[in-house]
Protein backbone atom coordinates (compact mmCIF):
# COMPACT_ATOMS: atom_id res chain seq x y z
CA UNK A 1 3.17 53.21 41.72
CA UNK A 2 0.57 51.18 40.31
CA UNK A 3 0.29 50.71 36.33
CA UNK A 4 -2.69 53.42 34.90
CA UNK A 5 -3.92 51.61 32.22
CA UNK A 6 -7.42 50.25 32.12
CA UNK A 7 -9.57 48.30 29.76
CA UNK A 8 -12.48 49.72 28.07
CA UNK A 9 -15.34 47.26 29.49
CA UNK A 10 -16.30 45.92 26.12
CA UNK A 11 -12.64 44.61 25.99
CA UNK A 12 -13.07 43.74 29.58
CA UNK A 13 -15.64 41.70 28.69
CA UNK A 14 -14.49 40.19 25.60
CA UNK A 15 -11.06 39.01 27.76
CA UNK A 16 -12.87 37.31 30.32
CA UNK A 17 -15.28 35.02 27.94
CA UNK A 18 -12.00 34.58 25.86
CA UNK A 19 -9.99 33.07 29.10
CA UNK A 20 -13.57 31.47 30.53
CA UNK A 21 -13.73 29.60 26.92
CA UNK A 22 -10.42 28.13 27.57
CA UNK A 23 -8.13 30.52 26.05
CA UNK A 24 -4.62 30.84 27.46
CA UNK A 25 -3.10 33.96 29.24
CA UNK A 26 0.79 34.45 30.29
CA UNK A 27 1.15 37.84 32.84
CA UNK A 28 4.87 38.98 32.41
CA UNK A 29 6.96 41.21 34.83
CA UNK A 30 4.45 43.55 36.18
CA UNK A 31 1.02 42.12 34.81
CA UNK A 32 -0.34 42.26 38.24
CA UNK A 33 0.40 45.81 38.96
CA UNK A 34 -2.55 46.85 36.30
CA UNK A 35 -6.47 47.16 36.27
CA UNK A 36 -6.79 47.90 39.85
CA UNK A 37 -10.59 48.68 39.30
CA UNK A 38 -11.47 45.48 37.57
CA UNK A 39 -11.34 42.49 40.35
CA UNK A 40 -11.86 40.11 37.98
CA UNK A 41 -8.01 40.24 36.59
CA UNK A 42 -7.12 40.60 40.36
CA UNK A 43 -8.50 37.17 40.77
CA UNK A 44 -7.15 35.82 37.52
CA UNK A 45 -3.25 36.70 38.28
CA UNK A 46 -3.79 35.84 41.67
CA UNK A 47 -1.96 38.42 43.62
CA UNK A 48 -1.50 42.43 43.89
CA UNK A 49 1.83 43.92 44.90
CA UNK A 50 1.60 45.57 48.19
């Protein structure tokens, strides 16, 4: 069952110039099970479990 909880987009937002600015970012155990609606994080952890 995939995770529930989603970003408001104003933190979406704020996350993505953060990591596009050169900030760092370390997904741990299920990190890509999360934000289904926002294909931006899809992209940055690279995978979805299927």
């Amino acid at each position: 069952m995939p995770a529930t909880v989603t970003r408001p987009s104003t933190q979406q937002a704020a996350f993505e110039r953060y990591i596009r600015a050169g900030g760092g970012y370390a997904g741990v155990h299920a990190a890509s099970d999360a934000e289904y609606d926002w294909p931006w994080h899809g992209e940055l952890v690279g995978s979805r479990p299927g």
